[in-house]
Protein backbone atom coordinates (compact mmCIF):
# COMPACT_ATOMS: atom_id res chain seq x y z
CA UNK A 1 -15.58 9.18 23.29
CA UNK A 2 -17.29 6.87 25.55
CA UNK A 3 -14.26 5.14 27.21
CA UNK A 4 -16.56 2.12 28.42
CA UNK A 5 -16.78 0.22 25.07
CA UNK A 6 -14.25 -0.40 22.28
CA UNK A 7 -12.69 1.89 20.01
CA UNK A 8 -11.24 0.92 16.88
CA UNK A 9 -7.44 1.71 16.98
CA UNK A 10 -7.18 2.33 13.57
CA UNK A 11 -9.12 5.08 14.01
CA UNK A 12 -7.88 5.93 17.34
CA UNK A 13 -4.10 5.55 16.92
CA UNK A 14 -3.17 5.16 13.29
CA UNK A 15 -5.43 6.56 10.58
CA UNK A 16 -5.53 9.52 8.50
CA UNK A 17 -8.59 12.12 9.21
CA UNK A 18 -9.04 12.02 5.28
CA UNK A 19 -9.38 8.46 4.76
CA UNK A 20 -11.72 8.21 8.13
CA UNK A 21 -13.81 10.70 6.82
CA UNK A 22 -13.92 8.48 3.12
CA UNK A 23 -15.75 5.71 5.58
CA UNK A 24 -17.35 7.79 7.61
CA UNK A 25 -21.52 7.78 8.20
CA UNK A 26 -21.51 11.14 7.26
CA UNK A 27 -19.96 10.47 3.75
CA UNK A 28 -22.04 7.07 3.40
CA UNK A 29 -24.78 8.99 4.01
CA UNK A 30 -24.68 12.31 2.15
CA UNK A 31 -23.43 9.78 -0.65
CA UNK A 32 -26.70 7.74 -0.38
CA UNK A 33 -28.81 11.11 -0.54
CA UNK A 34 -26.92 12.77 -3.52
CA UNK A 35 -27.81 9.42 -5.04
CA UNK A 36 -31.23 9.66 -4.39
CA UNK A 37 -31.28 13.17 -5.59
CA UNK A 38 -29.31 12.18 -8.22
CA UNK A 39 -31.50 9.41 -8.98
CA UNK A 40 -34.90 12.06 -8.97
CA UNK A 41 -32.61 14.52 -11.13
CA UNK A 42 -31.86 12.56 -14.00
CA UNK A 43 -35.87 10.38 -14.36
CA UNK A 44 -37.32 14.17 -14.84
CA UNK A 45 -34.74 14.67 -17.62
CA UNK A 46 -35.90 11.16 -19.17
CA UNK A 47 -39.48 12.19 -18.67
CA UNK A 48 -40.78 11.25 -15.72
CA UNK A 49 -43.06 13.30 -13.58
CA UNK A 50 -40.83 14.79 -10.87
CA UNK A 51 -40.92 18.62 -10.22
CA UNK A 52 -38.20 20.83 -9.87
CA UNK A 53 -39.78 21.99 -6.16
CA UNK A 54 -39.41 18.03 -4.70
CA UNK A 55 -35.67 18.05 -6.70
CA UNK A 56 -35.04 21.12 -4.89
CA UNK A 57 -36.09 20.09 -1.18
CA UNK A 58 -34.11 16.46 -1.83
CA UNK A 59 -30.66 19.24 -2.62
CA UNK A 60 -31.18 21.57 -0.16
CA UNK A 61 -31.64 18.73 2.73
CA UNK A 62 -28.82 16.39 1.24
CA UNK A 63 -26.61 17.09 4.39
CA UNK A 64 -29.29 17.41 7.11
CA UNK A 65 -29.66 13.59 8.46
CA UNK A 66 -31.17 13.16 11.37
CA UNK A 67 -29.18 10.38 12.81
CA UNK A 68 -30.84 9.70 16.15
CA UNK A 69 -34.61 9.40 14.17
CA UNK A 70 -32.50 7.26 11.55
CA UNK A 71 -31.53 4.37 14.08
CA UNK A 72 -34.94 4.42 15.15
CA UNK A 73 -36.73 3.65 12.07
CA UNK A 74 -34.09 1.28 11.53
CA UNK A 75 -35.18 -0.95 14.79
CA UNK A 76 -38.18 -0.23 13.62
CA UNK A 77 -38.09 -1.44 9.55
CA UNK A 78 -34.85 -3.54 10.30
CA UNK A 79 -33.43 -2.32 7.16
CA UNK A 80 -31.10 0.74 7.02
CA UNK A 81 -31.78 1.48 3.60
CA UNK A 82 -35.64 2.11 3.77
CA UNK A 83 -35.10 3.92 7.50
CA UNK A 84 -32.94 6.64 6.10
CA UNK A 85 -35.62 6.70 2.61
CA UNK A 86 -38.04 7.59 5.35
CA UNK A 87 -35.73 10.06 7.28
CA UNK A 88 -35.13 11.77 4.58
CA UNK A 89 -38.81 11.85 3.49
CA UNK A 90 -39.25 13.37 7.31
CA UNK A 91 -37.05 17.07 5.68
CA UNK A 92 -38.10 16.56 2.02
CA UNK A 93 -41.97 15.70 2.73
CA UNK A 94 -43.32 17.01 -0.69
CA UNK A 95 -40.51 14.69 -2.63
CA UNK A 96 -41.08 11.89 -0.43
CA UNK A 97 -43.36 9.68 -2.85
CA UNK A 98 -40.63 9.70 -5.81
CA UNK A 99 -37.41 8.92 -3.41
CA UNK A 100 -35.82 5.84 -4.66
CA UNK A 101 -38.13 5.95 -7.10
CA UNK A 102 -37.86 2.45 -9.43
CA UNK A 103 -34.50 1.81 -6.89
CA UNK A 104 -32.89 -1.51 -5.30
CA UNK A 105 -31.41 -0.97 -1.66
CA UNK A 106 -28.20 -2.06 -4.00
CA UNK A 107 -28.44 1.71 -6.00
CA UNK A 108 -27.12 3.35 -3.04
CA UNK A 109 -25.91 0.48 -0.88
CA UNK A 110 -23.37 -0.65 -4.03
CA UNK A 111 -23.31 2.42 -5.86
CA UNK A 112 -21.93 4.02 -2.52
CA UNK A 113 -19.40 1.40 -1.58
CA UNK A 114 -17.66 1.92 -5.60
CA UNK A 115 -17.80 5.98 -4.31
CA UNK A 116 -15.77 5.09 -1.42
CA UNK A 117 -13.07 2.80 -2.77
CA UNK A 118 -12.72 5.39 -5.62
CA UNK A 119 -11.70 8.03 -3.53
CA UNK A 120 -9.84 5.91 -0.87
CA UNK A 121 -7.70 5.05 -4.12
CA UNK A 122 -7.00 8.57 -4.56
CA UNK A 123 -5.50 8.94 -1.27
CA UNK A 124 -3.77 5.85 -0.87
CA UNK A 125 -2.42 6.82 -4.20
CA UNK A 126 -1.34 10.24 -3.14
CA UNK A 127 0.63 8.69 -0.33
CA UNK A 128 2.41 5.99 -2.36
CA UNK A 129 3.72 8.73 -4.51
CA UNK A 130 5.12 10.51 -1.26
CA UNK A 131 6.66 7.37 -0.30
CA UNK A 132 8.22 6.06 -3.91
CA UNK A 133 9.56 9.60 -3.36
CA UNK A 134 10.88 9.45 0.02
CA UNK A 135 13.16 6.27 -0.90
CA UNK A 136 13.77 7.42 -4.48
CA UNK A 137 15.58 10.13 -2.40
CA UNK A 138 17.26 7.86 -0.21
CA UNK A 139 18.06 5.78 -3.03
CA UNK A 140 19.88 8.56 -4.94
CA UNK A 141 21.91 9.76 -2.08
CA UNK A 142 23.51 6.39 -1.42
CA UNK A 143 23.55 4.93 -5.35
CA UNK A 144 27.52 4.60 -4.77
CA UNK A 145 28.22 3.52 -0.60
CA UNK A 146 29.35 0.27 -0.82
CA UNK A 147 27.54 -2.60 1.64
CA UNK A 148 27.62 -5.72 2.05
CA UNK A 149 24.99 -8.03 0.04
CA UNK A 150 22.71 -10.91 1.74
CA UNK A 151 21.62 -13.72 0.48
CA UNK A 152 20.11 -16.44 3.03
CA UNK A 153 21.18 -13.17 5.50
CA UNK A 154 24.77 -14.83 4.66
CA UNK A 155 27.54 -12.20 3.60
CA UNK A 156 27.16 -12.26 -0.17
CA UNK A 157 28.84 -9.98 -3.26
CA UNK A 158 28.70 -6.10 -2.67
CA UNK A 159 25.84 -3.98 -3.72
CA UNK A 160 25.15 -0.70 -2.29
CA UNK A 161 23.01 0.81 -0.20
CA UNK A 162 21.29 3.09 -3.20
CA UNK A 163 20.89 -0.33 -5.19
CA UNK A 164 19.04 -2.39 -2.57
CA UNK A 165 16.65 0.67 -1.94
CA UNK A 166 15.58 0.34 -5.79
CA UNK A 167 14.17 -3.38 -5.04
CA UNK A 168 12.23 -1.89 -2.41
CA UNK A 169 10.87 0.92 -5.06
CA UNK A 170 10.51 -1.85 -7.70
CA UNK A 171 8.42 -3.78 -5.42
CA UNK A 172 6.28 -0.14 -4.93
CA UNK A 173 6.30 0.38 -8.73
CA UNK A 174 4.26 -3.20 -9.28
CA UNK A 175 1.56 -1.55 -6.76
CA UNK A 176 1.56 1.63 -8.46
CA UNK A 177 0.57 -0.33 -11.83
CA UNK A 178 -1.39 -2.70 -9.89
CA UNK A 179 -3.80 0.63 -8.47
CA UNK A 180 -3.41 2.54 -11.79
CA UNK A 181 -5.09 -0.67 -13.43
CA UNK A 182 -8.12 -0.53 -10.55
CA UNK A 183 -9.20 3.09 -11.13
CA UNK A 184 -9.24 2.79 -14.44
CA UNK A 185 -11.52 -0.20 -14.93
CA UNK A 186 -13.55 0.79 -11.52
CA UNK A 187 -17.44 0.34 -12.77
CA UNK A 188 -20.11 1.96 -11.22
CA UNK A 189 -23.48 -0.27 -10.63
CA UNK A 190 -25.72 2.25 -11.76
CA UNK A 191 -29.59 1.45 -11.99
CA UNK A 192 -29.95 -2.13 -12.44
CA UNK A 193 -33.13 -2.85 -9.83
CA UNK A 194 -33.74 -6.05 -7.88
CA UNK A 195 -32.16 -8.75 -9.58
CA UNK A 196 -29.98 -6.70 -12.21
CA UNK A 197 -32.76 -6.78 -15.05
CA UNK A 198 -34.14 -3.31 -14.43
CA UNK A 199 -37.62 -5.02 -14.65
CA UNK A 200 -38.65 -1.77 -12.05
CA UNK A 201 -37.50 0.96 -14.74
CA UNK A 202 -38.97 -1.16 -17.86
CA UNK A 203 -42.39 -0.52 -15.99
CA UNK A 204 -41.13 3.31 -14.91
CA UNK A 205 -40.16 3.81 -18.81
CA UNK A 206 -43.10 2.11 -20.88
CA UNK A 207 -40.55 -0.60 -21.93
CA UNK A 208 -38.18 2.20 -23.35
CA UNK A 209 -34.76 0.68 -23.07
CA UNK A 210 -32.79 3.00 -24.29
CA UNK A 211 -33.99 5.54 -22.02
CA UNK A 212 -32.77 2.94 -18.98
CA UNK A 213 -29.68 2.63 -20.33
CA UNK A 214 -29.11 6.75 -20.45
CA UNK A 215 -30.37 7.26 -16.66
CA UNK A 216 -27.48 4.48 -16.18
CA UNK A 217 -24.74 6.32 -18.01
CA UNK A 218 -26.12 9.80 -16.90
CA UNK A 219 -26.07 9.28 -13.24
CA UNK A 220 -22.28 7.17 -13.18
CA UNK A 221 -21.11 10.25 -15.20
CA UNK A 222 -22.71 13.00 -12.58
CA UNK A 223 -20.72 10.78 -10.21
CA UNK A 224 -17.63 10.79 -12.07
CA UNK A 225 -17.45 7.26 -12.84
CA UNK A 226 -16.18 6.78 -16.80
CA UNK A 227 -17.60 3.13 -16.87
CA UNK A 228 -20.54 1.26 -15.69
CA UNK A 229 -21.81 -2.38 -15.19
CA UNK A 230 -23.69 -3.43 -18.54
CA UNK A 231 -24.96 -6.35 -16.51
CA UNK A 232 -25.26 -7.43 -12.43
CA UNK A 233 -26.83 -8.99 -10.46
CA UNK A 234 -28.43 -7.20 -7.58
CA UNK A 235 -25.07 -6.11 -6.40
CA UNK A 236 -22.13 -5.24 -8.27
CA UNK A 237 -19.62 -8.44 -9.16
CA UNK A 238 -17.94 -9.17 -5.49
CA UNK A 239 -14.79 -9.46 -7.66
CA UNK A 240 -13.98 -5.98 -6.58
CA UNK A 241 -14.20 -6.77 -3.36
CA UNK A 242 -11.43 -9.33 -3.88
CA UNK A 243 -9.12 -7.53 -6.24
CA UNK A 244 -9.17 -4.24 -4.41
CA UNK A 245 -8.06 -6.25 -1.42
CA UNK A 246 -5.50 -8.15 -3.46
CA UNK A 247 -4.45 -4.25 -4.41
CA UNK A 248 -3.96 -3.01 -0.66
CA UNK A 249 -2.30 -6.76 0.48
CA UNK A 250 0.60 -6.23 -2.03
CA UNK A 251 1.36 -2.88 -0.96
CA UNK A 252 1.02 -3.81 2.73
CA UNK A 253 3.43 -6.99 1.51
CA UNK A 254 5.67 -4.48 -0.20
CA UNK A 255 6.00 -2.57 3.09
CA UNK A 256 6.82 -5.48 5.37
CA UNK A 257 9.37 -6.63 3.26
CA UNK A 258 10.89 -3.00 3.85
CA UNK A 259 10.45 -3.35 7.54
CA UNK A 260 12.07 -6.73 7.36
CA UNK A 261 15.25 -5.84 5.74
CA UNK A 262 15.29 -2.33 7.64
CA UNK A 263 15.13 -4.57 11.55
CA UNK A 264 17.91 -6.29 10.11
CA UNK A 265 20.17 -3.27 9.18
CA UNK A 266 19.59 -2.04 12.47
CA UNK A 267 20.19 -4.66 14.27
CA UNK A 268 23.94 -4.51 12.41
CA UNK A 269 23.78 -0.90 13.30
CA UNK A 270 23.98 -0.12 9.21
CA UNK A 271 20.88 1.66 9.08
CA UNK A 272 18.05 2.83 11.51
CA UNK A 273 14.52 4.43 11.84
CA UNK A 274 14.50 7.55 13.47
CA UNK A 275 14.26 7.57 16.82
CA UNK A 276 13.04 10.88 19.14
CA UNK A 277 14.73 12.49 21.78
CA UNK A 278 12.53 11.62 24.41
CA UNK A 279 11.38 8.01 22.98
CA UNK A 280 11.71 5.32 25.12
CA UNK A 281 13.01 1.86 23.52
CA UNK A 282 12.00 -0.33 26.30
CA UNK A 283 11.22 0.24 29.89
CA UNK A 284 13.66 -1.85 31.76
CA UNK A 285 16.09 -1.36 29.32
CA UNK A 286 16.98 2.13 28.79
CA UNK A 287 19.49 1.96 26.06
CA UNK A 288 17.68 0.01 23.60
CA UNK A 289 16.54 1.77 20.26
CA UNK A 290 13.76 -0.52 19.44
CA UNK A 291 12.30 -0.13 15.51
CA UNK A 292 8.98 0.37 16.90
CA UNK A 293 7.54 2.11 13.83
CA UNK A 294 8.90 -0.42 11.53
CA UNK A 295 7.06 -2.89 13.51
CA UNK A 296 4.05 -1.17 13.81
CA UNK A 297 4.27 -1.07 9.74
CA UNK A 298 4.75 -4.97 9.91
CA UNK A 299 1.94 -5.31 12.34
CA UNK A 300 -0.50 -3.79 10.46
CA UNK A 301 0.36 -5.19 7.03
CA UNK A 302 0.04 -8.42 8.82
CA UNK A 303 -3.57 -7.53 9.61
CA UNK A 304 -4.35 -6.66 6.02
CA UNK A 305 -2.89 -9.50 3.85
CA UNK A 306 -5.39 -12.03 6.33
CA UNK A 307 -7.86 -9.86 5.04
CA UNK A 308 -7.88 -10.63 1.54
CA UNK A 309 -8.89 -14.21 2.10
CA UNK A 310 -12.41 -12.79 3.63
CA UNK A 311 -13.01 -10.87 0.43
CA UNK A 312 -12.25 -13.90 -1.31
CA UNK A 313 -14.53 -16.12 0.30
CA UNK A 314 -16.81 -13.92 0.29
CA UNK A 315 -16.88 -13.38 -3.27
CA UNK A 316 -16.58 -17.25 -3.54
CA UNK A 317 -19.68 -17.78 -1.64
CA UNK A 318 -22.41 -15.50 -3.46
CA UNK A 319 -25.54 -17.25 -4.61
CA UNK A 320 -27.12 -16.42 -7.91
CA UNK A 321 -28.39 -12.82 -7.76
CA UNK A 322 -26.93 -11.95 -4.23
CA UNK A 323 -27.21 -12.86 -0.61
CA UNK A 324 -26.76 -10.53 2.35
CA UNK A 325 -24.02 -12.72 3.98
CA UNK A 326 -21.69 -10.59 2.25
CA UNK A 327 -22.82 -7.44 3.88
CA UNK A 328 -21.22 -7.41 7.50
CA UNK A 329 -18.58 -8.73 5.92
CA UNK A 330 -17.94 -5.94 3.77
CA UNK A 331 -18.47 -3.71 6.62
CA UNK A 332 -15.75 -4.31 7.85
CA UNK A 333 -13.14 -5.89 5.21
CA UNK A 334 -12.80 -3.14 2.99
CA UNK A 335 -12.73 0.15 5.17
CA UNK A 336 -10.45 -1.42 7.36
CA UNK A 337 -8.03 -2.63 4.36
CA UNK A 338 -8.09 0.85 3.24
CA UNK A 339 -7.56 2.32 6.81
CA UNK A 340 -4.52 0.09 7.84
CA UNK A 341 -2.83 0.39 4.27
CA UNK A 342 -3.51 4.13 5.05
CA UNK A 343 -1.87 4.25 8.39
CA UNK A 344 1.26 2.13 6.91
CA UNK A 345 2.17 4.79 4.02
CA UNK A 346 2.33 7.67 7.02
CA UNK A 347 4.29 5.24 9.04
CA UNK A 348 6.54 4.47 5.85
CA UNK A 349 7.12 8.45 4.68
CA UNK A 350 7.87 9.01 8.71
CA UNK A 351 10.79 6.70 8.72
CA UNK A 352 12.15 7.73 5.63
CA UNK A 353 11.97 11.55 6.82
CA UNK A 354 14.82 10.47 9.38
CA UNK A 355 16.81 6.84 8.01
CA UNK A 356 20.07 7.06 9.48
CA UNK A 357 23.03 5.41 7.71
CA UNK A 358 26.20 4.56 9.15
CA UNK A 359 29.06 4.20 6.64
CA UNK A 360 31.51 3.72 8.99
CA UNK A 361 29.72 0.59 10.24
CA UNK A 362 28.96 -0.86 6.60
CA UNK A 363 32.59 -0.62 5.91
CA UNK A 364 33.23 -2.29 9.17
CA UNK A 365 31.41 -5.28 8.24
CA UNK A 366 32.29 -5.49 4.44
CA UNK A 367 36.38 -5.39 5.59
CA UNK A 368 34.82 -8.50 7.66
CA UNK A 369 34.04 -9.97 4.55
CA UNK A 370 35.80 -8.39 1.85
CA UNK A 371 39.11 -10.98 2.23
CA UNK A 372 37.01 -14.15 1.24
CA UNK A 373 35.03 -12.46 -1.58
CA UNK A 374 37.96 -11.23 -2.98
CA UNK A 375 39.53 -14.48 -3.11
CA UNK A 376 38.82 -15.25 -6.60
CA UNK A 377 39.78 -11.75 -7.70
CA UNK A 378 43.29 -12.73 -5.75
CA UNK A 379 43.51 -16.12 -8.10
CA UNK A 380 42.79 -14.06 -11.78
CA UNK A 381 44.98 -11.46 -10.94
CA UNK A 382 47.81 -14.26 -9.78
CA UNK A 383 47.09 -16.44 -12.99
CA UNK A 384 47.76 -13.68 -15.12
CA UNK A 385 51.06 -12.96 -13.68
CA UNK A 386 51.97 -16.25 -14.11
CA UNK A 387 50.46 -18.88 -11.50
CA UNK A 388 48.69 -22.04 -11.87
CA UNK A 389 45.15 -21.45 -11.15
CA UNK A 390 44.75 -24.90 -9.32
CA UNK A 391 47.18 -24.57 -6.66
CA UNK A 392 46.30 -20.89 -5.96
CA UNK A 393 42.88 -22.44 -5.36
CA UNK A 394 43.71 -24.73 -3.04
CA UNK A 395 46.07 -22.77 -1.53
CA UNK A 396 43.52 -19.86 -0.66
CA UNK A 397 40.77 -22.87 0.26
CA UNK A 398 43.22 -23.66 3.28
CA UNK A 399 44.13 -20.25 4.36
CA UNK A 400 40.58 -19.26 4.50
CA UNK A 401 39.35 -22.27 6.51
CA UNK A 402 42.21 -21.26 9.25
CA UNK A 403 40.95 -17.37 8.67
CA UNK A 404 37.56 -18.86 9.04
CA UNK A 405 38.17 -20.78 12.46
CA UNK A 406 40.26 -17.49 13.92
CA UNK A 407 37.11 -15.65 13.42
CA UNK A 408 34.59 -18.12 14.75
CA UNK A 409 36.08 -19.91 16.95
CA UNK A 410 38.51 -17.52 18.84
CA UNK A 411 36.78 -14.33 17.97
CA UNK A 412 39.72 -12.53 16.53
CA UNK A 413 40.00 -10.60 13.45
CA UNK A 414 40.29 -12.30 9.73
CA UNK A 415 43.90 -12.49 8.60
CA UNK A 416 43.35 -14.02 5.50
CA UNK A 417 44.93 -11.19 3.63
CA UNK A 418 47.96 -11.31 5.95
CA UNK A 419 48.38 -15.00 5.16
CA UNK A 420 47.87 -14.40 1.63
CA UNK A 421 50.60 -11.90 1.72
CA UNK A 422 53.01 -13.83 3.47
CA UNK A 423 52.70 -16.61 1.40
CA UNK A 424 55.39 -16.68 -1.02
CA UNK A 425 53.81 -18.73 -3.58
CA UNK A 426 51.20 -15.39 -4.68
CA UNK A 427 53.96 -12.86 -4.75
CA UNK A 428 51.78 -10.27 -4.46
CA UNK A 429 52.70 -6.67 -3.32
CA UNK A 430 50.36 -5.64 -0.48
CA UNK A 431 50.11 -2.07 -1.94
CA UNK A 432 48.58 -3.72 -5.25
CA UNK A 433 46.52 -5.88 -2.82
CA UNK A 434 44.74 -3.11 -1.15
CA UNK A 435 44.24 -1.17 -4.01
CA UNK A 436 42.34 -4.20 -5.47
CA UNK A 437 41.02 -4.39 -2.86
CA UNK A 438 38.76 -1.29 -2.21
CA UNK A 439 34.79 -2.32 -2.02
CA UNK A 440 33.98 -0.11 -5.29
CA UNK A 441 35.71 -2.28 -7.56
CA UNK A 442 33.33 -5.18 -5.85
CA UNK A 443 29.66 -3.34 -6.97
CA UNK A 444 28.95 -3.94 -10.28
CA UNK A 445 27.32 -1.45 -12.22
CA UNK A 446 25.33 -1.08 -9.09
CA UNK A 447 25.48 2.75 -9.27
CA UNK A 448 24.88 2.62 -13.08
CA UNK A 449 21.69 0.94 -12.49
CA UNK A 450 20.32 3.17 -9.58
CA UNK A 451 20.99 6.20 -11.96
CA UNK A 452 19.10 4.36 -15.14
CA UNK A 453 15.83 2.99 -12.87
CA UNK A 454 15.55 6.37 -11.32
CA UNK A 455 15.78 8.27 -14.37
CA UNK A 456 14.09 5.90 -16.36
CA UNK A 457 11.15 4.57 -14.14
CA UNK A 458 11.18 6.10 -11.03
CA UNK A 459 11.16 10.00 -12.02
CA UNK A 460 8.48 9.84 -15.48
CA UNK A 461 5.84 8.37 -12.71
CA UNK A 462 7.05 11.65 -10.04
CA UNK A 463 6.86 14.22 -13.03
CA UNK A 464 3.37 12.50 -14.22
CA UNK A 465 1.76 13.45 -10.07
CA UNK A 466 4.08 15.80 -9.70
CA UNK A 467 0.55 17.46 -8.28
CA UNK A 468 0.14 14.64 -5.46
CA UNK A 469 3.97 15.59 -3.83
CA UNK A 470 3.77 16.68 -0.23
CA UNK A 471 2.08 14.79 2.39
CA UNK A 472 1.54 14.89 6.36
CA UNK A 473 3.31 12.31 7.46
CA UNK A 474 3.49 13.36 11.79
CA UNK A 475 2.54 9.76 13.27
CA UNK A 476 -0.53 10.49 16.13
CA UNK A 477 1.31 8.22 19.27
């Protein structure tokens, strides 16, 4: 690596080899010639005068590119498409005069960017199953410890820590449906020539349309596409763009929202990330435990929800059949959605390969909190044993303001239970008081829910890609 110019970290630091590889030259590349062999294949099937000698020189030299002579006919034609037609005409001279044949820089341009978001699906799908299983886990093991809920990041009623893992999976669930609903309708281009009329293959085919319409439906099957494009323009609808990005902005969105609430439960000292032996928090100060990987998660995602308002301008901005000032655009939008979203699943299966609860802690805060919540437990159970519900009400509204100021203000410990107590007007036994209460009888059905969303949701989705479990999830810095 030539340390003099700029690398792109995603590749460097962050990315897996498998998804690199999806937007790699040599897959573009191979892609476009499997096309173009593809392309040959299927016109001699239909008829057309190609011989099984040129078909088998195009196979045989699918995967030797010669990229140095490529980037010179490039400066040369400045057009990528018709340098590497003529590079591979250079190792497949005899099929040279029916490469491309009747084809738009668009058949393997387009036809290869659909290839490449197909199987960059497949992988970021792989790894979101790995990570709805990583805090389905999680989820299970802690369906009945007791913490405190937030709302506004204020103390609010108890949930546990099982139950607030299943919003994050909910959240995950959405963007499972949301990519399940993009491979399925993913359309190949196909053959549609310049400006989408396939005026090139009407000549190519005397006119025959239905002979068109099978090299389209024969060549997006050979490439494993179940649907193509009845009508485009020269490129496939930009839409894709756009909703593909829309696709890897709500997972990224999913995942920040995880990073957000797990920086909060470590700063409380609740819950953390993993953190390494020899990892070093911060350099001056040597006892911090910084969540670097959650932040690294929240960088990226950062970085790829402002991408999805390029793909929708671009798509926004197309004139009539197409113009090119979608193409560096593209370049660079899409592989690097896929890439970052990529990097953030590893991240996200790391950290939940080491989460560290601390129930100790989470108790410590709920007992915090526990004497206010329970206060209108305290007034039911009083009323029934005889006491008027108003003046219990006011009663507790004064003793917790006082509890409330000894906690704030002079940083001692909340007695409002020990005021409570002592206050003749409840009569209250404090062994019947600390029985009612314990933080279980302050969840809910919280458990009962974990137990009916994982069976119910969570585990017919693992059992359906049962096939896709297991996933390398070692982070490269």
């Amino acid at each position: 690596m030539d340390k003099n110019v700029y690398s792109n970290p995603l590749a460097e630091r962050y990315s897996s080899k498998e998804m690199l590889h999806t937007f790699s030259p040599t897959f573009k590349f191979t892609t476009w010639r499997k096309l173009w062999y593809l392309l040959a294949e299927t016109e001699k099937e239909l008829g057309i005068d190609i011989t099984d000698e040129q078909l088998e020189e195009m196979r045989q030299n699918i995967d030797n590119i010669d990229y140095e002579l490529a980037l010179e006919m490039e400066k040369k034609f400045k057009h990528d498409v018709m340098a590497h037609v003529h590079t591979f005409g250079t190792v497949a001279p005899k099929a040279m005069r029916i490469i491309h044949l009747g084809a738009t820089s668009a058949f393997v341009g387009d036809n290869t960017d659909l290839i490449q978001i197909k199987e960059a699906l497949s992988i970021i799908k792989k790894k979101l199953i790995n990570v709805i299983e990583g805090i389905m886990t999680f989820s299970s093991e802690y369906k009945n410890l007791p913490t405190l809920g937030f709302t506004h990041f204020q103390a609010a009623q108890l949930t546990t820590v099982g139950k607030r893992a299943t919003l994050w999976l909910q959240s995950l669930l959405l963007d499972l449906e949301e990519l399940e609903f993009r491979e399925s309708t993913l359309r190949f281009r196909g053959v549609k020539g310049t400006t989408g009329t396939q005026a090139s293959f009407a000549e190519l085919f005397d006119g025959d349309f239905s002979k068109v319409k099978e090299l389209d439906e024969r060549i997006a099957t050979k490439m494993n596409f179940n649907n193509v494009f009845t009508v485009t323009g020269q490129t496939y609808d930009r839409k894709i763009d756009s909703g593909i990005s829309n696709l890897l902005s709500s997972i990224a969105e999913s995942a920040h929202k995880f990073t957000n609430d797990l920086r909060l439960l470590q700063h409380l000292k609740e819950v953390e990330e993993p953190f390494e032996k020899n990892q070093i928090g911060s350099s001056a100060m040597a006892y911090k435990r910084n969540p670097m990987r959650s932040e690294r998660i929240a960088s990226l995602a950062k970085f790829v929800i402002a991408l999805k308002q390029s793909t929708a301008m671009t798509t926004s901005t197309q004139w009539f059949e197409r113009t090119l000032d979608d193409s560096a655009n593209k370049r660079l939008t899409v592989p690097q959605a896929f890439l970052a979203v990529d990097a953030i699943l590893i991240i996200w299966k790391n950290i939940l390969e080491g989460l560290v609860v601390y129930p100790k802690m989470i108790e410590k805060h709920i007992m915090e909190e526990l004497p206010f919540m329970a206060t209108e437990y305290i007034i039911m159970y009083c009323v029934k044993n005889g006491g008027d519900r108003q003046v219990l009400h006011e009663k507790i509204r004064l003793h917790s303001m006082e509890a409330g100021k000894r906690v704030k203000i002079e940083g001692l410990e909340n007695d409002l239970i020990e005021r409570i107590i002592n206050d003749e007007y409840f009569n209250l036994d404090k062994d019947k008081l600390v029985r009612l209460l314990l933080p279980k009888n302050f969840i809910g059905f919280s458990s009962e829910q974990v137990d009916d969303f994982l069976k119910f949701e969570v585990m017919p989705i693992l059992e359906k890609y049962n096939h896709l479990l297991g996933m390398d999830s070692e982070l490269n810095v």
